[in-house]
C-alpha atoms as a PDB file:
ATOM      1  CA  UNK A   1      45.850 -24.643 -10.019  1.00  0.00           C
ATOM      2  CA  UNK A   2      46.407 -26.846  -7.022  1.00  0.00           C
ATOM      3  CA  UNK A   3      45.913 -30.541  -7.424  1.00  0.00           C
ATOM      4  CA  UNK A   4      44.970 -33.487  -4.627  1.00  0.00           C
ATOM      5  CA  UNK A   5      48.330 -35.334  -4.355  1.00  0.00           C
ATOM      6  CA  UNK A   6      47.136 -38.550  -5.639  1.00  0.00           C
ATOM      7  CA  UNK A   7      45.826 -36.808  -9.592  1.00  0.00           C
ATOM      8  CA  UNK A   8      49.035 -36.707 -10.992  1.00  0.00           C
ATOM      9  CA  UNK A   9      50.812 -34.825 -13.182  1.00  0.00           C
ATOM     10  CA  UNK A  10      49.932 -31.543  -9.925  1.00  0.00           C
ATOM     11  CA  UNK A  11      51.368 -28.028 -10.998  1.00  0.00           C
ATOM     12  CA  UNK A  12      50.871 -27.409  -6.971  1.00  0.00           C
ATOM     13  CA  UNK A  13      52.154 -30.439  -5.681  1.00  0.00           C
ATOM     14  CA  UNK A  14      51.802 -28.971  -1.785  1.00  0.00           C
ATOM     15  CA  UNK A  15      51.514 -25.575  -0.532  1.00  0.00           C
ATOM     16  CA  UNK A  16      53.782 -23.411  -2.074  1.00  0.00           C
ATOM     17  CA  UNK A  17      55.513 -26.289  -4.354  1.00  0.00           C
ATOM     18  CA  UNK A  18      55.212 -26.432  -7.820  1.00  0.00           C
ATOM     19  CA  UNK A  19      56.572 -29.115  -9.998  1.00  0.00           C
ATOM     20  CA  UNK A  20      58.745 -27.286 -12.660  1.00  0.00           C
ATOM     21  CA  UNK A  21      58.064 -29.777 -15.427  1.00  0.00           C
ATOM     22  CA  UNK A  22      54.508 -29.404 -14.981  1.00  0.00           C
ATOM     23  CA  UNK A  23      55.418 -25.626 -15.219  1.00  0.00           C
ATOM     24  CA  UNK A  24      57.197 -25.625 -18.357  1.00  0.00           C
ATOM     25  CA  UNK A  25      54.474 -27.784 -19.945  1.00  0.00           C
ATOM     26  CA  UNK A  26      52.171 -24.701 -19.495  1.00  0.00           C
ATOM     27  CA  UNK A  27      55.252 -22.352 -20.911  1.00  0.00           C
ATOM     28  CA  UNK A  28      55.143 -24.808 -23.991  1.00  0.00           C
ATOM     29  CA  UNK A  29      51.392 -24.193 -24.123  1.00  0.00           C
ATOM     30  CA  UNK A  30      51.460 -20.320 -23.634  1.00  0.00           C
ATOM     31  CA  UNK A  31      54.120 -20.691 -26.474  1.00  0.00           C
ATOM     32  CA  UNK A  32      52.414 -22.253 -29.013  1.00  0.00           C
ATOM     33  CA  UNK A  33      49.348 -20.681 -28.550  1.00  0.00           C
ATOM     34  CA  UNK A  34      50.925 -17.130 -28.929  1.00  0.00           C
ATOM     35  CA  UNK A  35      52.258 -18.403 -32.365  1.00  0.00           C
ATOM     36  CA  UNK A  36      49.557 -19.794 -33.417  1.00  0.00           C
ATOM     37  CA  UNK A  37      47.133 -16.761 -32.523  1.00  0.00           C
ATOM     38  CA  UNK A  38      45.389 -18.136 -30.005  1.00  0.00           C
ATOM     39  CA  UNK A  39      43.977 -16.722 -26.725  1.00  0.00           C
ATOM     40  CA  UNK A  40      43.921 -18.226 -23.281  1.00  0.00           C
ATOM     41  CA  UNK A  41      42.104 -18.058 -19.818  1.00  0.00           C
ATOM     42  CA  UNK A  42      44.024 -19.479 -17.139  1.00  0.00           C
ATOM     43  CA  UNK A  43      42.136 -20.449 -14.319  1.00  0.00           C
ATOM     44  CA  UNK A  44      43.661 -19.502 -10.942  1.00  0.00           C
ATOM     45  CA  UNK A  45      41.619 -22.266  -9.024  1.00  0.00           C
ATOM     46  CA  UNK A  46      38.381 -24.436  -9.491  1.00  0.00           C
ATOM     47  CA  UNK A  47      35.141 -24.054  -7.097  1.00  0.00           C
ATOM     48  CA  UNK A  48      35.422 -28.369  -7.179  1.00  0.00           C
ATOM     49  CA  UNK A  49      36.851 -30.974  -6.255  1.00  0.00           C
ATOM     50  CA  UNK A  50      37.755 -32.292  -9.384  1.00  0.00           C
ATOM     51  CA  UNK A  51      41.816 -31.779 -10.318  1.00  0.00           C
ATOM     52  CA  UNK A  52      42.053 -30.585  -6.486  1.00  0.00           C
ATOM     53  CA  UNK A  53      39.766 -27.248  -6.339  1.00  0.00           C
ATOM     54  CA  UNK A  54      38.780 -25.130  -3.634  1.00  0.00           C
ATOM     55  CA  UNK A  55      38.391 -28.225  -1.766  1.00  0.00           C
ATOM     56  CA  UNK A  56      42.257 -28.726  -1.672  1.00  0.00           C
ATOM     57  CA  UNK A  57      42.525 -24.870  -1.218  1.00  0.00           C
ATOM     58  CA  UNK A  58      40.857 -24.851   2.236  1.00  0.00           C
ATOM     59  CA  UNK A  59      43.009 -27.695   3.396  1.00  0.00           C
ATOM     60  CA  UNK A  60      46.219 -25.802   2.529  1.00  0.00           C
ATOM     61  CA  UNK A  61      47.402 -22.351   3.420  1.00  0.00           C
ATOM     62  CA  UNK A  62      45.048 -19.654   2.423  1.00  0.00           C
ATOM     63  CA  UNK A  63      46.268 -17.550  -0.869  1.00  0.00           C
ATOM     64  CA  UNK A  64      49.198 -20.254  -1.892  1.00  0.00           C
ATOM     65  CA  UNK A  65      48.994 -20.314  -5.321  1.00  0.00           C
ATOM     66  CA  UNK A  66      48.401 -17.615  -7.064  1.00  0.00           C
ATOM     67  CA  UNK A  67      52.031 -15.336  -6.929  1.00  0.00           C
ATOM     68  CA  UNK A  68      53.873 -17.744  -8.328  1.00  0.00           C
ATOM     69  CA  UNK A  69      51.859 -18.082 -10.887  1.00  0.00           C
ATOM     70  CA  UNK A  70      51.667 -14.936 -11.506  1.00  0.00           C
ATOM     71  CA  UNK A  71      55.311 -13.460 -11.688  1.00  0.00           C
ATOM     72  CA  UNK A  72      56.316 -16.782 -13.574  1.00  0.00           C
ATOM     73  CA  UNK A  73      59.003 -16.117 -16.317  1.00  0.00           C
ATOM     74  CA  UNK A  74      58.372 -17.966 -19.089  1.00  0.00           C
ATOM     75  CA  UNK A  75      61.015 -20.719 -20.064  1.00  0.00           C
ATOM     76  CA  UNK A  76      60.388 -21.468 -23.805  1.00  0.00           C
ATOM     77  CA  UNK A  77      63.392 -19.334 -26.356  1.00  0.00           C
ATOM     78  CA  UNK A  78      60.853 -17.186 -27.719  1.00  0.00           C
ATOM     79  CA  UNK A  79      58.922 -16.086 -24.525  1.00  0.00           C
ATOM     80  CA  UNK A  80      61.655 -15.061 -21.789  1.00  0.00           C
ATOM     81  CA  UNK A  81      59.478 -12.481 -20.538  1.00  0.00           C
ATOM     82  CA  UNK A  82      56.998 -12.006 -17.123  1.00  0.00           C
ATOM     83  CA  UNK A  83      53.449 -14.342 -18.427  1.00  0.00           C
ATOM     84  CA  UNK A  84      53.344 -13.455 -22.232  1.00  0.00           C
ATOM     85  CA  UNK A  85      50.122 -10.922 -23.090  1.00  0.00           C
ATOM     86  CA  UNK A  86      48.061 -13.611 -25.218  1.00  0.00           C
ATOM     87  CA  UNK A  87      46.442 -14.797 -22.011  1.00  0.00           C
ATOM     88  CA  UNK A  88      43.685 -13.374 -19.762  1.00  0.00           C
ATOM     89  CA  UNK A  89      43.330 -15.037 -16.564  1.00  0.00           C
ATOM     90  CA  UNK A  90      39.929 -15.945 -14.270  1.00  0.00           C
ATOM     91  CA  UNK A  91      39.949 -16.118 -10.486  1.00  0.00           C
ATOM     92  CA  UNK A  92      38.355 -18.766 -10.210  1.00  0.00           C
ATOM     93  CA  UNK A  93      36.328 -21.440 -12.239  1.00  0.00           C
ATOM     94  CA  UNK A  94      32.297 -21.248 -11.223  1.00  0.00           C
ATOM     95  CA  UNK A  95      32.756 -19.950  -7.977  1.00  0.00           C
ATOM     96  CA  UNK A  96      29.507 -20.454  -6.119  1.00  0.00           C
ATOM     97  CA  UNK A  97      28.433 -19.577  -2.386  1.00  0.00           C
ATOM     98  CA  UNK A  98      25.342 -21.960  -0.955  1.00  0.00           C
ATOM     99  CA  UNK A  99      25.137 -20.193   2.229  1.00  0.00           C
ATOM    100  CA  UNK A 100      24.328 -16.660   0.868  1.00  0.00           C
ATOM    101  CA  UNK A 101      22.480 -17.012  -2.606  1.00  0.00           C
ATOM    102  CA  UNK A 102      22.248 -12.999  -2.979  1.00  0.00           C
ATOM    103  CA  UNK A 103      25.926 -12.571  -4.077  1.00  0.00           C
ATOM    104  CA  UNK A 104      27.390 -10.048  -1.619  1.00  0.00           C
ATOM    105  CA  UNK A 105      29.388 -12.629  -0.108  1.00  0.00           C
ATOM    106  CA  UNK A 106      31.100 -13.682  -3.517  1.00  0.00           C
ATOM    107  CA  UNK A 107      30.879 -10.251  -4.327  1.00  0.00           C
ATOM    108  CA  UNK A 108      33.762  -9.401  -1.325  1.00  0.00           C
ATOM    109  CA  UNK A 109      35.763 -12.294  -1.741  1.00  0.00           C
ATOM    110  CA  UNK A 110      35.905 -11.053  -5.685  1.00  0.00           C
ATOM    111  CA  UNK A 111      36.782  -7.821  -4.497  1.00  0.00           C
ATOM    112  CA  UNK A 112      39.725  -8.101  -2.129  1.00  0.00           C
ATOM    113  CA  UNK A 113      41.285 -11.206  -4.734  1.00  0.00           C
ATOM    114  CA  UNK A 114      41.063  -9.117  -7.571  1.00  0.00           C
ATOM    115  CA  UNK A 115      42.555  -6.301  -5.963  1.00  0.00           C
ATOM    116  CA  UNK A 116      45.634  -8.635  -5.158  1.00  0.00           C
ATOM    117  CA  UNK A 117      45.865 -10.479  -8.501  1.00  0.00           C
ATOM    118  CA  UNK A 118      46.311  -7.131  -9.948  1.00  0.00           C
ATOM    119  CA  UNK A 119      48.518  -5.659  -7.689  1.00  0.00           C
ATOM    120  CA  UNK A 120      50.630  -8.410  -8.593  1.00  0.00           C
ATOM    121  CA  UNK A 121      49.841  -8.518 -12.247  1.00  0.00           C
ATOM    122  CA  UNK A 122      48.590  -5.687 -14.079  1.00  0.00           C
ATOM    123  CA  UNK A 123      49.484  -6.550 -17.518  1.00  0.00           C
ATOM    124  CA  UNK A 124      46.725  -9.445 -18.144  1.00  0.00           C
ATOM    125  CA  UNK A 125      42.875  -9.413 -18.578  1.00  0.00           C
ATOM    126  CA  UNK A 126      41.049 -10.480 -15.216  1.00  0.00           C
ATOM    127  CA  UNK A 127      37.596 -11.957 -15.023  1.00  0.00           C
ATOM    128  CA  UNK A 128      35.343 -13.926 -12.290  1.00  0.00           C
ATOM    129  CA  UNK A 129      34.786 -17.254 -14.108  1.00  0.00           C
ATOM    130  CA  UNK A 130      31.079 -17.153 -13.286  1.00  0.00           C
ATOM    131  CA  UNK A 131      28.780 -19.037 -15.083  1.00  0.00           C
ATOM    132  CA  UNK A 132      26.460 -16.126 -15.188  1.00  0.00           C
ATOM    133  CA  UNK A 133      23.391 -16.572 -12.413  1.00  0.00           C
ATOM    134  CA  UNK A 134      21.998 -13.533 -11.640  1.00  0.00           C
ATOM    135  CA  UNK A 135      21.442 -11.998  -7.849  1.00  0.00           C
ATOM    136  CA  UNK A 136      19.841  -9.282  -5.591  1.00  0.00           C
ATOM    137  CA  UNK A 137      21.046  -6.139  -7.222  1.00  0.00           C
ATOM    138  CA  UNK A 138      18.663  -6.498  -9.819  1.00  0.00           C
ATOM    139  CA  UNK A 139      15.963  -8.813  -8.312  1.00  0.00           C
ATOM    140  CA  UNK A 140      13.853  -8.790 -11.742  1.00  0.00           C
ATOM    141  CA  UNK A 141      17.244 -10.101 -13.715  1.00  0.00           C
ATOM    142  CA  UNK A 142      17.049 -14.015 -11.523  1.00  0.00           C
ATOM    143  CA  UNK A 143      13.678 -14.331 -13.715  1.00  0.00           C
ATOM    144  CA  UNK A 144      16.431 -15.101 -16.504  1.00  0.00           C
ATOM    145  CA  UNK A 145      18.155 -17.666 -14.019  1.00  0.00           C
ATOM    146  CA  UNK A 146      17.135 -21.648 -14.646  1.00  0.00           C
ATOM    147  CA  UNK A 147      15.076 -21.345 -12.036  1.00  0.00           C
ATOM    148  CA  UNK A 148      17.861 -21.074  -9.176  1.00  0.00           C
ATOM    149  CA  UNK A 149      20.551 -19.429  -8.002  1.00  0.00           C
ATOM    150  CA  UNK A 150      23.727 -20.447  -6.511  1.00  0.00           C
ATOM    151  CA  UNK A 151      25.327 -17.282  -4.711  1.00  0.00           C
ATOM    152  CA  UNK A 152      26.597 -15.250  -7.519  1.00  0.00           C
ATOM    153  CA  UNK A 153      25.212 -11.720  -8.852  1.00  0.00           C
ATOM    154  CA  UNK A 154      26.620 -11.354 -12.196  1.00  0.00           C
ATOM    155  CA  UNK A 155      26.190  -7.631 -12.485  1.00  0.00           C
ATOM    156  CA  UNK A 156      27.134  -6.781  -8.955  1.00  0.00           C
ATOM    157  CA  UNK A 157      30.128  -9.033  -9.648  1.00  0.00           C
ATOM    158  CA  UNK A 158      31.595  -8.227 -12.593  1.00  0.00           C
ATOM    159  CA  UNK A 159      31.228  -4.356 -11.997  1.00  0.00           C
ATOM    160  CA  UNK A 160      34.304  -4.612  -9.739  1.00  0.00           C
ATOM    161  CA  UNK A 161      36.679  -2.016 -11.059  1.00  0.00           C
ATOM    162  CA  UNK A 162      39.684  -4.889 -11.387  1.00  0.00           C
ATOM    163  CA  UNK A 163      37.664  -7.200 -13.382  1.00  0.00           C
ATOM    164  CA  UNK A 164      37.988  -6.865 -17.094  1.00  0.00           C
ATOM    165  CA  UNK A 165      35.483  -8.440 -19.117  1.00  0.00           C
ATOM    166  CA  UNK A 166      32.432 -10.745 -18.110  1.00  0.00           C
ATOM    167  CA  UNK A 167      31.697 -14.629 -18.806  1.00  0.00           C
ATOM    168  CA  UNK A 168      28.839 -16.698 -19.193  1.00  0.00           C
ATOM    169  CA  UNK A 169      28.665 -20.891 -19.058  1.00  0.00           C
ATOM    170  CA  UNK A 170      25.655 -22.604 -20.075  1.00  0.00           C
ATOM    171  CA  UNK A 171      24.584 -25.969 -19.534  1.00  0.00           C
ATOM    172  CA  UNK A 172      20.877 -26.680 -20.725  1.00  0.00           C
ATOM    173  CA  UNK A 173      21.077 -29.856 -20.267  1.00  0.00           C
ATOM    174  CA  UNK A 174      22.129 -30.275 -16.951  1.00  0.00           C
ATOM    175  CA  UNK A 175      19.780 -27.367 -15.723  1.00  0.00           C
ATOM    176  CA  UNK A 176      16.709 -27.704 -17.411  1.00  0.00           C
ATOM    177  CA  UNK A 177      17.089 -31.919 -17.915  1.00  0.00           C
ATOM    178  CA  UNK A 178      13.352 -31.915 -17.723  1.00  0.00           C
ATOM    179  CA  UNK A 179      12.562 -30.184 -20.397  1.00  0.00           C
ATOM    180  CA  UNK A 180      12.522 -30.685 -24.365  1.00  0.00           C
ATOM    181  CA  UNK A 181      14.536 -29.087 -27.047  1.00  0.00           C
ATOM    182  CA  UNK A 182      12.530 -26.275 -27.844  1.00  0.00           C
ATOM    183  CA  UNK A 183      12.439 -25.037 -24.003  1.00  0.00           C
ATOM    184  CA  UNK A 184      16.313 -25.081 -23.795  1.00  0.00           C
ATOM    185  CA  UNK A 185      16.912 -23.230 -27.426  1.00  0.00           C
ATOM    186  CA  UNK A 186      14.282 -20.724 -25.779  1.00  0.00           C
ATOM    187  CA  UNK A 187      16.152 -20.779 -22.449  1.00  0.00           C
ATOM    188  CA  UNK A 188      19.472 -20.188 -24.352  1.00  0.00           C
ATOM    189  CA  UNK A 189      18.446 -17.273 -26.318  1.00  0.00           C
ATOM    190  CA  UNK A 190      17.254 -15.446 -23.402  1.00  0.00           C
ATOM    191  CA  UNK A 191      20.365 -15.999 -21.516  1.00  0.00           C
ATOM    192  CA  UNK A 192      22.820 -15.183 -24.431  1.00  0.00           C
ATOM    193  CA  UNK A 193      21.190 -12.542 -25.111  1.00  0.00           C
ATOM    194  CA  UNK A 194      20.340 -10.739 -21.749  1.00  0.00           C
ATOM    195  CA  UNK A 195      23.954 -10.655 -20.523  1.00  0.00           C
ATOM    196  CA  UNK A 196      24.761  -9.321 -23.827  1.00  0.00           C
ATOM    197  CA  UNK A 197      22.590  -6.405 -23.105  1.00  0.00           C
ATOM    198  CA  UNK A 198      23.596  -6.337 -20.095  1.00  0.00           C
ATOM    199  CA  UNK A 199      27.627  -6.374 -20.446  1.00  0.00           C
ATOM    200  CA  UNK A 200      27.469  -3.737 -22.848  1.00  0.00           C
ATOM    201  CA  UNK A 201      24.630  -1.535 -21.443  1.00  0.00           C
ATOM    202  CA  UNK A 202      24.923  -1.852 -17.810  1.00  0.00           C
ATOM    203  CA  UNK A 203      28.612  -3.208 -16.705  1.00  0.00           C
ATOM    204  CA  UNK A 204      30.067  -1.422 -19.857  1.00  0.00           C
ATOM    205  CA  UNK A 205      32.619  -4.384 -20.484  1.00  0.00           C
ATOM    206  CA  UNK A 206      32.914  -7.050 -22.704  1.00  0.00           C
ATOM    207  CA  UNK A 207      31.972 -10.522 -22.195  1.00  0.00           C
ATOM    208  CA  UNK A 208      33.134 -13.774 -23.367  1.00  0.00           C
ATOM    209  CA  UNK A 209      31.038 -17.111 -24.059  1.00  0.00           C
ATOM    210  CA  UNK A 210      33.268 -19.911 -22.263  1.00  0.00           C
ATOM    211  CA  UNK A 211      32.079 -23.019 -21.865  1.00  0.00           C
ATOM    212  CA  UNK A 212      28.458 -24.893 -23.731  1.00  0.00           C
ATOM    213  CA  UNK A 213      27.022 -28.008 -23.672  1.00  0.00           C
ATOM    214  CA  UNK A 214      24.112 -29.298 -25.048  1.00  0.00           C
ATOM    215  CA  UNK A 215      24.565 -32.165 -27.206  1.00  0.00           C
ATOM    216  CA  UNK A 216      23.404 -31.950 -31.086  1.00  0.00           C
ATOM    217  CA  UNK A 217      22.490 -28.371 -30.758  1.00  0.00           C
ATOM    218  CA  UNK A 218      25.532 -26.829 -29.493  1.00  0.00           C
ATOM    219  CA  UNK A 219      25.860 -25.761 -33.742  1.00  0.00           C
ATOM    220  CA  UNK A 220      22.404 -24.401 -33.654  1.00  0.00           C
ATOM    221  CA  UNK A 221      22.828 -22.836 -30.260  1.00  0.00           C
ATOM    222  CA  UNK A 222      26.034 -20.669 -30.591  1.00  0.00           C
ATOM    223  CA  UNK A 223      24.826 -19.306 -34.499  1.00  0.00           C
ATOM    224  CA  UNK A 224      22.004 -17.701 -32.566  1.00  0.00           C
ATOM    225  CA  UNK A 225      24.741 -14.901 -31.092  1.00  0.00           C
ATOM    226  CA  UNK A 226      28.001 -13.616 -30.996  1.00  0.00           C
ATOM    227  CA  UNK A 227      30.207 -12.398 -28.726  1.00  0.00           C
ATOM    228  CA  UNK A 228      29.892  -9.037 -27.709  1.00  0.00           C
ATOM    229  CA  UNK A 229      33.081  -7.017 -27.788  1.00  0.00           C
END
């Protein structure tokens, strides 16, 4: 949630200042969207540059931004309580590591955040933010990967004891962009469907499909599963 100072409206306009109005927009949000039944991830940082991201992070004081966040009381009438319960949170959005592609480093920086996030804020769901790449603890799983992999393990990750459910991304198009239609629906039902398995069978959590994109067939795509839960 911090922001490069020149991408304006910033929630973090410098380390360790928030802009309140920015902060009550997100009250309004969390407001509405508990009256209107709907659930929320919020993002604790971004792994890019874009809106500020990690980038911004490293320039600033380490650890900032997340306790105010977190212990934020709610300004709208109907919420005047510590971060309202129709919200899960993520620690991060696609973290990635490209100088240790077997996951163990990610794996401790999940471990010692998490730990803090939650012994600041117990009350909400916690997850990664991965996109869902596989790693070394299962060496036969990165078959499943687009033919990469970009520092995460996504069972070694996600079976840290503070994080709550599991996520997935896909983005056919960007990662297999050589290939046709018929090779990404194939691609797509594999990796629906093997972290499925996985989440239920192996990390024993639930998992949530976050973010898609694939042009035309996004409609075709998403019928092929659910979301396991």
């Amino acid at each position: 949630m911090g922001i490069q100072r020149w991408r304006q409206p910033a929630l973090q306009i410098s380390p360790g200042v928030y802009d309140e109005r920015v902060f009550q927009g997100l009250d309004f949000v969390i407001s509405e969207a508990r009256k209107n039944g709907v659930h929320l991830i919020l993002s604790l940082s971004n792994n890019y540059k874009d809106f500020g991201g990690r980038p911004q992070y490293v320039s600033w004081a380490r650890n900032a931004g997340a306790p105010r966040v977190l212990t934020r009381i709610n300004t709208s009438p109907e919420l005047l309580t510590k971060m309202t319960h129709n919200h899960g949170m993520e620690l991060i959005n696609e973290p990635r590591c490209q100088v240790d592609y077997s996951g163990k480093t990610i794996n401790g920086w999940i471990q010692e955040m998490a730990s803090y996030v939650k012994s600041i804020d117990n009350n909400h769901l916690l997850t990664v933010g991965m996109e869902g790449f596989y790693g070394d603890s299962m060496p036969e799983k990165k078959a499943i990967n687009p033919g990469y992999q970009v520092g995460t393990d996504f069972i070694s990750n996600h079976l840290v004891k503070e994080i709550d459910f599991t996520t997935i991304h896909a983005y056919p198009d960007i990662w297999l962009s050589g290939k046709d239609d018929s090779s990404q629906m194939a691609f797509m039902q594999r990796w629906m469907t093997s972290h499925l398995t996985d989440s239920e069978t192996i990390i024993k959590k639930p998992m949530v499909f976050l973010n898609l994109e694939n042009r035309a067939k996004t409609r075709d795509i998403v019928s092929v599963q659910g979301i396991h839960s």
